[in-house]
N, C-alpha and C. Protein backbone atom coordinates (compact mmCIF):
# COMPACT_ATOMS: atom_id res chain seq x y z
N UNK A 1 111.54 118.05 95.19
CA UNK A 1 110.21 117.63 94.81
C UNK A 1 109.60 116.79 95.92
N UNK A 2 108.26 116.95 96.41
CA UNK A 2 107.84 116.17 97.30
C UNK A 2 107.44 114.93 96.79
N UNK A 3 107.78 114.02 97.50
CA UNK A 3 107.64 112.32 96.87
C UNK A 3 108.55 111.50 96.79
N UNK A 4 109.58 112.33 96.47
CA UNK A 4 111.04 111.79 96.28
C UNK A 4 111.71 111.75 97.18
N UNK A 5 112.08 110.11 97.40
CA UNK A 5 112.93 109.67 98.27
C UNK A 5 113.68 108.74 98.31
N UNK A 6 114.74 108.22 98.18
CA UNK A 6 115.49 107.35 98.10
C UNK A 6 115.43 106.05 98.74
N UNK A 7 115.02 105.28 98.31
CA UNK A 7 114.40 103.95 98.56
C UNK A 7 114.96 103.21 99.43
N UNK A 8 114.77 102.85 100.91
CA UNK A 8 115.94 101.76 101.23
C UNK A 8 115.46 100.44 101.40
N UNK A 9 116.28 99.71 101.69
CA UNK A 9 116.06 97.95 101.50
C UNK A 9 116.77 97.21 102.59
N UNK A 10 116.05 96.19 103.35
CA UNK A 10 116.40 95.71 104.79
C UNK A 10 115.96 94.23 104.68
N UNK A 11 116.81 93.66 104.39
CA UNK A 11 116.07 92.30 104.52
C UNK A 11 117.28 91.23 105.72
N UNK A 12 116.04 90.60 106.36
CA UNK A 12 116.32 89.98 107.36
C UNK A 12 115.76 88.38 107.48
N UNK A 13 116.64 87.35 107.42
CA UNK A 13 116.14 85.61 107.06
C UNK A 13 116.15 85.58 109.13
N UNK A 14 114.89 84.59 109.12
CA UNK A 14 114.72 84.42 110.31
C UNK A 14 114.25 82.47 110.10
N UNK A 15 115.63 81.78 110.22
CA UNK A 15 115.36 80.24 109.52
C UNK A 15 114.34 80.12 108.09
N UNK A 16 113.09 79.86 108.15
CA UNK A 16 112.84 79.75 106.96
C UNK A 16 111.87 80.98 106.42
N UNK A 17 111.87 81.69 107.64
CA UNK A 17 110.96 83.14 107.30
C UNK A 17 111.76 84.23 106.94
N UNK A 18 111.50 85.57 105.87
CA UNK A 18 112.53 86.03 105.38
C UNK A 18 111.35 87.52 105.68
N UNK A 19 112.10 88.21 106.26
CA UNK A 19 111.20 89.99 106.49
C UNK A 19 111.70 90.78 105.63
N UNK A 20 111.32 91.66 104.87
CA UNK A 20 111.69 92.08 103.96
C UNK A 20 111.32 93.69 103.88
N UNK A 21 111.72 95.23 104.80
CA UNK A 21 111.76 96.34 105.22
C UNK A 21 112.33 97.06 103.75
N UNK A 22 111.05 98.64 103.34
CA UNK A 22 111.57 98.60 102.43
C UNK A 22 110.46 100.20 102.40
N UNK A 23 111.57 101.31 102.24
CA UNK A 23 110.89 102.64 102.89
C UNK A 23 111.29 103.40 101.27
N UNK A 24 109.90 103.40 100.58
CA UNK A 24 110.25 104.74 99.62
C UNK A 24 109.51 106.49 99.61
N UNK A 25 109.37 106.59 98.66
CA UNK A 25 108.67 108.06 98.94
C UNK A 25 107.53 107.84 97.85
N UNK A 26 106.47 108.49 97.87
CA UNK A 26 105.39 108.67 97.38
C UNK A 26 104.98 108.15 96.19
N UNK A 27 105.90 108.61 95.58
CA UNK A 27 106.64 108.28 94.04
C UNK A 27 107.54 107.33 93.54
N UNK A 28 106.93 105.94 93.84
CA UNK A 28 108.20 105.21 93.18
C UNK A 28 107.66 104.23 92.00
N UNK A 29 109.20 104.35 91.62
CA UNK A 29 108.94 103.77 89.86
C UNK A 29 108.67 102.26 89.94
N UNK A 30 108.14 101.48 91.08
CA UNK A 30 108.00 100.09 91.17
C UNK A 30 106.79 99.93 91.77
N UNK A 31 106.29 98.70 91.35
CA UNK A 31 104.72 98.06 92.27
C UNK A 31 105.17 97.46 93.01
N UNK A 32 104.23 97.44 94.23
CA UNK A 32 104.44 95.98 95.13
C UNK A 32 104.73 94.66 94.20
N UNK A 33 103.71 94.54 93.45
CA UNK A 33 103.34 93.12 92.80
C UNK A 33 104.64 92.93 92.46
N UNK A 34 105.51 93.70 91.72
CA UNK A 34 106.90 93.35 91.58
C UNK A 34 107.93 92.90 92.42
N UNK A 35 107.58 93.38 93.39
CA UNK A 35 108.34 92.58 94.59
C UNK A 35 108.03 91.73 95.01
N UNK A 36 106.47 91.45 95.17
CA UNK A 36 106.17 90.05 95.58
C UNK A 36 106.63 88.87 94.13
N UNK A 37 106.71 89.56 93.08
CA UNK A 37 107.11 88.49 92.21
C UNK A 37 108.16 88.17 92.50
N UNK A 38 109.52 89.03 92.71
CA UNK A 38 110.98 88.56 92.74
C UNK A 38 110.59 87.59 94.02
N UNK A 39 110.07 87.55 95.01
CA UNK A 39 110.00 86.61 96.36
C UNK A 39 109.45 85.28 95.57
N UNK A 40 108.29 85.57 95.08
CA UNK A 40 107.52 84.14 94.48
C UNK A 40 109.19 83.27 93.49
N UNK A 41 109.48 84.33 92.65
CA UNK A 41 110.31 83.64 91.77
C UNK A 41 111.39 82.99 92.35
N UNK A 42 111.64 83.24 93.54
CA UNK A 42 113.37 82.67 93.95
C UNK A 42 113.19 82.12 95.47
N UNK A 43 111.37 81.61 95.21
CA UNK A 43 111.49 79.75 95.82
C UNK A 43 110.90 80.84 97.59
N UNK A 44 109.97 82.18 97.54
CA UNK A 44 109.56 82.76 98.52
C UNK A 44 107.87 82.82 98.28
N UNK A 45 106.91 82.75 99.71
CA UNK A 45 105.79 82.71 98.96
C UNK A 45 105.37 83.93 100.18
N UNK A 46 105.05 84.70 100.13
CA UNK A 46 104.85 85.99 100.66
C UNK A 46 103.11 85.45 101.94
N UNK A 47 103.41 85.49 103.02
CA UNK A 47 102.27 85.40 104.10
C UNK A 47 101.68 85.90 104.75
N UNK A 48 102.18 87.71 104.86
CA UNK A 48 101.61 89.35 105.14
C UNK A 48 102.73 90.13 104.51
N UNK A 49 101.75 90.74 104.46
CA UNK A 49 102.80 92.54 104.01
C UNK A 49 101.58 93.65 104.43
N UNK A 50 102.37 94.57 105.11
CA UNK A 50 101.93 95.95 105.67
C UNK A 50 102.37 96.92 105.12
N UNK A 51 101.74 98.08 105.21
CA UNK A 51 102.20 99.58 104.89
C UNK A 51 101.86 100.52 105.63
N UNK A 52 102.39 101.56 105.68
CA UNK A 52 102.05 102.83 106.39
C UNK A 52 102.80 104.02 105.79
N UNK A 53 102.09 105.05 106.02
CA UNK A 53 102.41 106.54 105.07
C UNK A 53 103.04 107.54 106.38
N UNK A 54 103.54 107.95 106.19
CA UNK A 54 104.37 109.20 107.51
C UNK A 54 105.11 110.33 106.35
N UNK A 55 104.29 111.29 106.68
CA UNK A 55 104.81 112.26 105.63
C UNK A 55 104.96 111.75 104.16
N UNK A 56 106.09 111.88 103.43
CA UNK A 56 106.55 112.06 102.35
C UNK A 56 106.82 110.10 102.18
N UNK A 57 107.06 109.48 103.10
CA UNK A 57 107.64 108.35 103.00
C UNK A 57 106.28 107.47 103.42
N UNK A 58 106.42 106.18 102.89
CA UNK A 58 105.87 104.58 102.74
C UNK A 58 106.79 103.63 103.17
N UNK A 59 106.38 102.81 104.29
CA UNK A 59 107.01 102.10 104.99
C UNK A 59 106.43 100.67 104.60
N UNK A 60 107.33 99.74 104.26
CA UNK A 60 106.46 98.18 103.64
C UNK A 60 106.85 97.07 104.88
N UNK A 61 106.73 96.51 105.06
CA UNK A 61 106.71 95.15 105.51
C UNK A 61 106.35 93.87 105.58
N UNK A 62 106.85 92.88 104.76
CA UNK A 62 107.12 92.23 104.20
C UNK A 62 107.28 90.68 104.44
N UNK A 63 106.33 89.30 105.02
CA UNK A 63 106.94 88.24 105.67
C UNK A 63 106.74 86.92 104.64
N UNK A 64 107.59 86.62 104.56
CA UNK A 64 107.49 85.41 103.28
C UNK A 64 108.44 84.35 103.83
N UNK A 65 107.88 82.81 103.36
CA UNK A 65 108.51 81.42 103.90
C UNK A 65 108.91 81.34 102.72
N UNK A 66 109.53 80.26 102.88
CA UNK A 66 110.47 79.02 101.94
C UNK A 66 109.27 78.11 101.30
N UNK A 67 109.27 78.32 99.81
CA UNK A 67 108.11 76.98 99.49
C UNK A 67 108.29 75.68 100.50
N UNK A 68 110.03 75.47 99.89
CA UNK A 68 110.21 74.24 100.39
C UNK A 68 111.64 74.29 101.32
N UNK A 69 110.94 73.70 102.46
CA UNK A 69 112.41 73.81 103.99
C UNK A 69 113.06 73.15 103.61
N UNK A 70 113.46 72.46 102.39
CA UNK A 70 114.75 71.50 102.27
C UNK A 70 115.69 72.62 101.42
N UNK A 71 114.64 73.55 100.17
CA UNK A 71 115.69 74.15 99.46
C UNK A 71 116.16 75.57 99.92
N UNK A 72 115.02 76.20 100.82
CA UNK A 72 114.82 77.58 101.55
C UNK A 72 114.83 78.42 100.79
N UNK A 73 115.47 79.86 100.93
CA UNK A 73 115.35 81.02 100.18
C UNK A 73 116.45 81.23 99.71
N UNK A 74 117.17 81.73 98.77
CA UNK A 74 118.23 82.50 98.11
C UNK A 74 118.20 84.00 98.68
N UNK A 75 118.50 84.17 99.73
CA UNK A 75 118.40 85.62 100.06
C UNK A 75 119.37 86.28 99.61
N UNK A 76 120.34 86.45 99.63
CA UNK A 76 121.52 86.76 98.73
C UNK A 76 121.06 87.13 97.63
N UNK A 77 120.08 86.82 96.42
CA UNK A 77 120.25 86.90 95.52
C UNK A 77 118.66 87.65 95.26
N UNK A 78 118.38 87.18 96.24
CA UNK A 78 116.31 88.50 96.65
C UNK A 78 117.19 89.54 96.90
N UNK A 79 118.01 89.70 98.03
CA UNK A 79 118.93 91.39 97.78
C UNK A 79 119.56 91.92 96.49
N UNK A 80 119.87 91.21 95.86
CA UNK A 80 120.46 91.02 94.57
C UNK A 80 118.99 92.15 93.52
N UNK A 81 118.18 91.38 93.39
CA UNK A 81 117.34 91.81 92.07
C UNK A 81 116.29 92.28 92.56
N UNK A 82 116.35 92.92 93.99
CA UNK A 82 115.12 94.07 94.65
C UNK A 82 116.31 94.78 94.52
N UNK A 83 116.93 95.37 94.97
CA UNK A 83 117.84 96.71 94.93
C UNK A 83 118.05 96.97 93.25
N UNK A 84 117.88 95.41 92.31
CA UNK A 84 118.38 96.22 91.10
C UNK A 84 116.71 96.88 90.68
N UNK A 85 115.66 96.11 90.89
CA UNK A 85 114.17 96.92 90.83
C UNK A 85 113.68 98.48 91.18
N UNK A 86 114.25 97.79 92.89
CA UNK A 86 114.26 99.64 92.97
C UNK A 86 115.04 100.83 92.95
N UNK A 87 116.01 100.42 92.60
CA UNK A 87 117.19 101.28 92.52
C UNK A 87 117.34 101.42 90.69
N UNK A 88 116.79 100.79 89.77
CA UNK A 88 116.89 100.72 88.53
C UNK A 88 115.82 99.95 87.71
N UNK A 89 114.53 100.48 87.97
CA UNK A 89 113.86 100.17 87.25
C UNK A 89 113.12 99.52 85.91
N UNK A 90 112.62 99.68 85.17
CA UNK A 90 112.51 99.22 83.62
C UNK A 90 112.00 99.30 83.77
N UNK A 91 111.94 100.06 82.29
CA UNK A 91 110.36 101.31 81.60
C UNK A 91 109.38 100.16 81.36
């Protein structure tokens, strides 16, 4: 089926800036806004995000700080509950 593509997920902490690479296909069962929520929720406040279309696939990119430089980001655990988003949705 065209659209369908298997989602991948790249995230990279750069001190208190966190990039967040994230390639699906046409068709995916998630919003942005959902991802920018899991960042907002676990102490990330999102400062650009890009996209671009190439064929069948959507390319995101993603740059978000630390509210606060004393407590930073939980990245560990932003990989944690974006892979379970896009990899497992809810209806």
């Amino acid at each position: 089926m065209i659209g369908l593509v298997s989602p991948v997920l790249a995230i990279r902490e750069m001190g208190s800036i966190l990039e967040v690479n994230l390639i699906t296909g046409l068709s995916k069962s998630f919003t942005l806004h959902q991802v920018f929520s899991v960042l907002q929720q676990e102490g990330a406040e999102v400062v650009s995000a890009s996209s671009s279309t190439v064929g069948v696939r959507v390319f995101y990119t993603i740059y978000s700080q630390a509210l606060s430089s004393r407590i930073g980001i939980a990245t560990s655990r932003i990989s944690e509950r974006l892979h379970q988003l896009i990899n497992n949705p809810v209806a």
